[in-house]
N, C-alpha and C. Protein backbone atom coordinates (compact mmCIF):
# COMPACT_ATOMS: atom_id res chain seq x y z
N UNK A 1 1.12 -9.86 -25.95
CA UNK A 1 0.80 -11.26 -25.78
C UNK A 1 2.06 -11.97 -25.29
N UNK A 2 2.36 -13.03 -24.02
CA UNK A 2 3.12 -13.53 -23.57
C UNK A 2 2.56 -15.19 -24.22
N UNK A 3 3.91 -15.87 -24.33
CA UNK A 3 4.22 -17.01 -24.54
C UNK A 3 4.03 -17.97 -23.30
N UNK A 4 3.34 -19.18 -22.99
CA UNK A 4 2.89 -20.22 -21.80
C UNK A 4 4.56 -20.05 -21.18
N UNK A 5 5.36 -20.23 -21.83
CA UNK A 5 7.15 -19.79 -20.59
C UNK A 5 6.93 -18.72 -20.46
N UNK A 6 6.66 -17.74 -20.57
CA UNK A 6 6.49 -16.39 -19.95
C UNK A 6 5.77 -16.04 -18.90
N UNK A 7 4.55 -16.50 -19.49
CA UNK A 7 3.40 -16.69 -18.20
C UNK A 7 4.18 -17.55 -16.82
N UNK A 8 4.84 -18.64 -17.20
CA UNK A 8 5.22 -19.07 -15.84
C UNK A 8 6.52 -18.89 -15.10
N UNK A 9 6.87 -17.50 -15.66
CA UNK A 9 7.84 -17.21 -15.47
C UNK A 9 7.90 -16.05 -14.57
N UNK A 10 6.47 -15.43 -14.33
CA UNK A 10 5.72 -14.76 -13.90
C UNK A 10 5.52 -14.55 -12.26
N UNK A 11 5.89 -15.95 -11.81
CA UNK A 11 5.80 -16.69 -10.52
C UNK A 11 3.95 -16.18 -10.26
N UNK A 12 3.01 -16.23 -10.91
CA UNK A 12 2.01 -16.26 -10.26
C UNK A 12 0.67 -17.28 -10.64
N UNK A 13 -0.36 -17.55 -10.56
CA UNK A 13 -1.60 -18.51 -11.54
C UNK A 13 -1.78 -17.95 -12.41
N UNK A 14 -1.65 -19.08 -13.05
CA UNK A 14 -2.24 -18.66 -14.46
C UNK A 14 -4.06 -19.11 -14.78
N UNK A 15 -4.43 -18.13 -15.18
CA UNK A 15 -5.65 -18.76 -15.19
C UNK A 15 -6.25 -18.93 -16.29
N UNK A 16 -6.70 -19.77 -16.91
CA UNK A 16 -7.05 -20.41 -18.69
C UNK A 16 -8.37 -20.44 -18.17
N UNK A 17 -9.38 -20.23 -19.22
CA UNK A 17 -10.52 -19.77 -20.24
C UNK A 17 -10.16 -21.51 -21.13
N UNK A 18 -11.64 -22.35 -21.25
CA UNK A 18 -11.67 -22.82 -22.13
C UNK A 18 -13.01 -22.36 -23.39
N UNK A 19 -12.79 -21.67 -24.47
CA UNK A 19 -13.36 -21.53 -25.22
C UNK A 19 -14.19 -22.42 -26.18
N UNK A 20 -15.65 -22.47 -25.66
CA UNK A 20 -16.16 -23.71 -26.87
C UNK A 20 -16.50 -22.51 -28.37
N UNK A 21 -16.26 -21.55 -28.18
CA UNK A 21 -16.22 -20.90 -30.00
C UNK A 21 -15.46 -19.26 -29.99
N UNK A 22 -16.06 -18.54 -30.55
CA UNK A 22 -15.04 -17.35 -31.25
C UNK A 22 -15.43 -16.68 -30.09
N UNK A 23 -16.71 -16.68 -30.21
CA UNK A 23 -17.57 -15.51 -29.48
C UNK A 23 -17.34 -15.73 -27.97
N UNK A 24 -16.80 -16.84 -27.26
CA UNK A 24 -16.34 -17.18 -26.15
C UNK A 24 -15.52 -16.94 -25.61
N UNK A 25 -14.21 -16.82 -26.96
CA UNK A 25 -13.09 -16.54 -26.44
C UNK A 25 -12.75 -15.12 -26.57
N UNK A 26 -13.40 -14.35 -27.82
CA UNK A 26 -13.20 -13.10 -27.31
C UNK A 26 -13.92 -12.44 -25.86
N UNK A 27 -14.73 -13.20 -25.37
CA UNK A 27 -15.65 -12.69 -24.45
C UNK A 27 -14.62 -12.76 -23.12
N UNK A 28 -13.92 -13.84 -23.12
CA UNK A 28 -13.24 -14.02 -22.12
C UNK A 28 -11.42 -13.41 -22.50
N UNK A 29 -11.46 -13.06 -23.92
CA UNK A 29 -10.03 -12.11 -23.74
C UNK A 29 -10.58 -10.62 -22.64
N UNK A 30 -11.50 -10.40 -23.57
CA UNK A 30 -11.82 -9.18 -22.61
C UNK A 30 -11.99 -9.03 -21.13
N UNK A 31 -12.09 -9.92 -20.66
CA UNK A 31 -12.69 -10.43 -19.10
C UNK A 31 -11.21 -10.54 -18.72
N UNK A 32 -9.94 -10.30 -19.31
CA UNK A 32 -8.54 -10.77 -18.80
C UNK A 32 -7.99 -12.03 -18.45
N UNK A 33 -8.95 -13.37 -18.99
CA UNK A 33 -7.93 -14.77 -19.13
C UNK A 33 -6.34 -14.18 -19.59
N UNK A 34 -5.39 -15.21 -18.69
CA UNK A 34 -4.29 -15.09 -19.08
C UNK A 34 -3.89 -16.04 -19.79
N UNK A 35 -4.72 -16.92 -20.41
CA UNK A 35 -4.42 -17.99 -20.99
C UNK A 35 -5.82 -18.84 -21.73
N UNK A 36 -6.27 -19.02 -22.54
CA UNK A 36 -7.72 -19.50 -23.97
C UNK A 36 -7.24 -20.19 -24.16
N UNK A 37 -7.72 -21.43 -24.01
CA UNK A 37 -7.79 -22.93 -24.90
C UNK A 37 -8.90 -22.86 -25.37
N UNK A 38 -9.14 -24.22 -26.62
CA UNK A 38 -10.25 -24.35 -27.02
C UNK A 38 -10.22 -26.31 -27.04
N UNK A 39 -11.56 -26.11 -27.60
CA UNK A 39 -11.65 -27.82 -28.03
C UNK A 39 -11.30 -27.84 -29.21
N UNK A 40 -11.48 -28.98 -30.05
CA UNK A 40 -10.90 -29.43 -31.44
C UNK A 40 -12.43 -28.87 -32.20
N UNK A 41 -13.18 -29.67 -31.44
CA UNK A 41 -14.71 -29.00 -32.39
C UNK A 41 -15.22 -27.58 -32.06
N UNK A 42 -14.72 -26.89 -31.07
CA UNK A 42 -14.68 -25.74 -31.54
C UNK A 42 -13.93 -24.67 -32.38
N UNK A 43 -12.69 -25.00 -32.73
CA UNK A 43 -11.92 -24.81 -33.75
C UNK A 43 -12.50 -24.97 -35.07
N UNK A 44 -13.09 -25.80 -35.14
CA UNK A 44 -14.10 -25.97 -36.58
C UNK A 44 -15.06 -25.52 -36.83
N UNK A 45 -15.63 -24.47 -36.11
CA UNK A 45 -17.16 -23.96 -36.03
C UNK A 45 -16.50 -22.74 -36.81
């Protein structure tokens, strides 16, 4: 796992995944996002 300075340290896009729950974001680790955000209300689910 690289740190957001790492990633842009990279010299290339970064490309973020926004996750509205768990099952989203593992769906999209696997798919190779280099970068998962979420919302606030999905954090709470």
């Amino acid at each position: 796992m690289k740190t957001i300075s790492e990633l842009h340290k990279d010299n290339k896009c970064i490309i973020v995944g926004n996750a509205w729950d768990s099952m989203s974001a593992l769906i999209m680790e696997q798919q190779g996002f280099d970068l998962i955000g979420t919302t606030s209300w999905g954090g709470c689910q």
